[in-house]
Protein backbone atom coordinates (compact mmCIF):
# COMPACT_ATOMS: atom_id res chain seq x y z
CA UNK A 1 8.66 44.54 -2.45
CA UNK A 2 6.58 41.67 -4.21
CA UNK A 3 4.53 40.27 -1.29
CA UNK A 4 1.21 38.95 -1.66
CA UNK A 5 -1.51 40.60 0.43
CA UNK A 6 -2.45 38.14 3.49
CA UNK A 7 -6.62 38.01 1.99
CA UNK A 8 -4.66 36.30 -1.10
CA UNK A 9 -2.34 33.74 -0.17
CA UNK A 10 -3.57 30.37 -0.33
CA UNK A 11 -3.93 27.80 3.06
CA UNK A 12 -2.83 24.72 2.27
CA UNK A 13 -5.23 21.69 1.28
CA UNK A 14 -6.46 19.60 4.51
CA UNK A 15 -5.96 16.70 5.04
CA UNK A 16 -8.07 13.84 4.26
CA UNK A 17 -10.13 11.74 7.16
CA UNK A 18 -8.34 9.09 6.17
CA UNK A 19 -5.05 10.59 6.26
CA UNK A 20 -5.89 12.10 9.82
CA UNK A 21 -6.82 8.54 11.25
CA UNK A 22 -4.00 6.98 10.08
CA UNK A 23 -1.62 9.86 11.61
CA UNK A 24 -3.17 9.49 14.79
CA UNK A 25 -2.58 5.61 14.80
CA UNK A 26 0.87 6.13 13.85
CA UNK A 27 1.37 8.60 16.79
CA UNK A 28 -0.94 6.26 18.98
CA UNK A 29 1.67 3.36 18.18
CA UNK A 30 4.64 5.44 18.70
CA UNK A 31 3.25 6.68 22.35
CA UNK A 32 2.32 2.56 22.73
CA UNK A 33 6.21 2.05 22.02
CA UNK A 34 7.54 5.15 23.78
CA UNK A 35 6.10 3.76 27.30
CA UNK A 36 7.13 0.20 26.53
CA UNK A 37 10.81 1.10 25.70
CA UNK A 38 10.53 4.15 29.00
CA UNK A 39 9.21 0.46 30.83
CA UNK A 40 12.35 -1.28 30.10
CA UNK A 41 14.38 2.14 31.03
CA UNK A 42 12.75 2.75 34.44
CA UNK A 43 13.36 -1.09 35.27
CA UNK A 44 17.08 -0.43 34.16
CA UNK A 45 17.29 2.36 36.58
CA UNK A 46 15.33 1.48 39.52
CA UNK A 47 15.53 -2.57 39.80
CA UNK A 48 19.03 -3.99 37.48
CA UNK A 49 19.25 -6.50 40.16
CA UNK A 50 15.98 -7.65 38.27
CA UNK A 51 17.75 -7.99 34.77
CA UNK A 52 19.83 -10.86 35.76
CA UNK A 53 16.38 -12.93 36.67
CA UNK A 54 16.20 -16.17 34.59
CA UNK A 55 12.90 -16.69 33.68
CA UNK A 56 12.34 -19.04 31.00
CA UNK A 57 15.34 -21.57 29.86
CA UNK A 58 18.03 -19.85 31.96
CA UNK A 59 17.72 -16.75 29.60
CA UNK A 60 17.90 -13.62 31.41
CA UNK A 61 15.47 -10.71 32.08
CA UNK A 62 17.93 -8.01 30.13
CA UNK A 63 17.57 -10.59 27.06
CA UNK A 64 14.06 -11.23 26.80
CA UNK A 65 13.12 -7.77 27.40
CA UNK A 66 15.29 -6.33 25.22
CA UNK A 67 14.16 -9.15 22.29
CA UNK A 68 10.61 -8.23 23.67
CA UNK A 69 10.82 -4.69 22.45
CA UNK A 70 12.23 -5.68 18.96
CA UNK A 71 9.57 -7.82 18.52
CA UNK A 72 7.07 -5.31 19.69
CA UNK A 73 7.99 -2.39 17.16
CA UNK A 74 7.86 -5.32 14.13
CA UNK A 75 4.63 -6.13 15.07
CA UNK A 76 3.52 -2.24 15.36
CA UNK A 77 5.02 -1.48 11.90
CA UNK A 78 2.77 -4.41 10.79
CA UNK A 79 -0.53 -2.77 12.63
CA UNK A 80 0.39 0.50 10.96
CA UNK A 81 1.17 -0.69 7.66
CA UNK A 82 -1.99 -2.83 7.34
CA UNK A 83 -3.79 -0.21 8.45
CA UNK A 84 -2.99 1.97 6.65
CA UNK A 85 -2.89 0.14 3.17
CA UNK A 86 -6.15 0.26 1.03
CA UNK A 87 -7.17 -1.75 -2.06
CA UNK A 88 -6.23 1.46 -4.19
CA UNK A 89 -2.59 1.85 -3.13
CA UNK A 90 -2.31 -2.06 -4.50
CA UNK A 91 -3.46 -0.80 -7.86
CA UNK A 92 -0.95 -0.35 -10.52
């Protein structure tokens, strides 16, 4: 059997701070998103008398909610990918 001795395998390279920071924004947006969308759910289950609310122009609750979230993960993706974009990625 060829296996390397433990003392000589390699750990693989860290990663960078900036790397780390913008992992944990991406998991930091994803949580953000996770208890917006589990929002919506628990209002589903608990209140759907509450969906059929008209709040603005006769649109209802379900609607603007549910156009709410879209809008809420485009604007995320645009926090995370601004964030984490540097001058040197632009460079060609």
């Amino acid at each position: 059997m060829d296996e390397e001795p433990v003392e000589s395998r390699q750990k693989p390279p860290a990663h960078p701070p900036r790397r780390q920071k913008v992992h944990r924004l991406g998991m930091a947006l994803f949580i953000a998103y996770v208890a917006m969308y589990a929002g919506f759910m628990g209002l589903v289950l608990v209140w759907p008398s509450a969906l059929s609310w008209r709040p603005v122009a006769g649109v209802n609750l379900a609607i603007l909610s549910g156009l709410g979230l879209i809008v809420a993960a485009i604007v995320l993706a645009v926090v995370f990918m601004l964030a984490g974009t540097t001058e040197d990625d632009h460079a060609v």
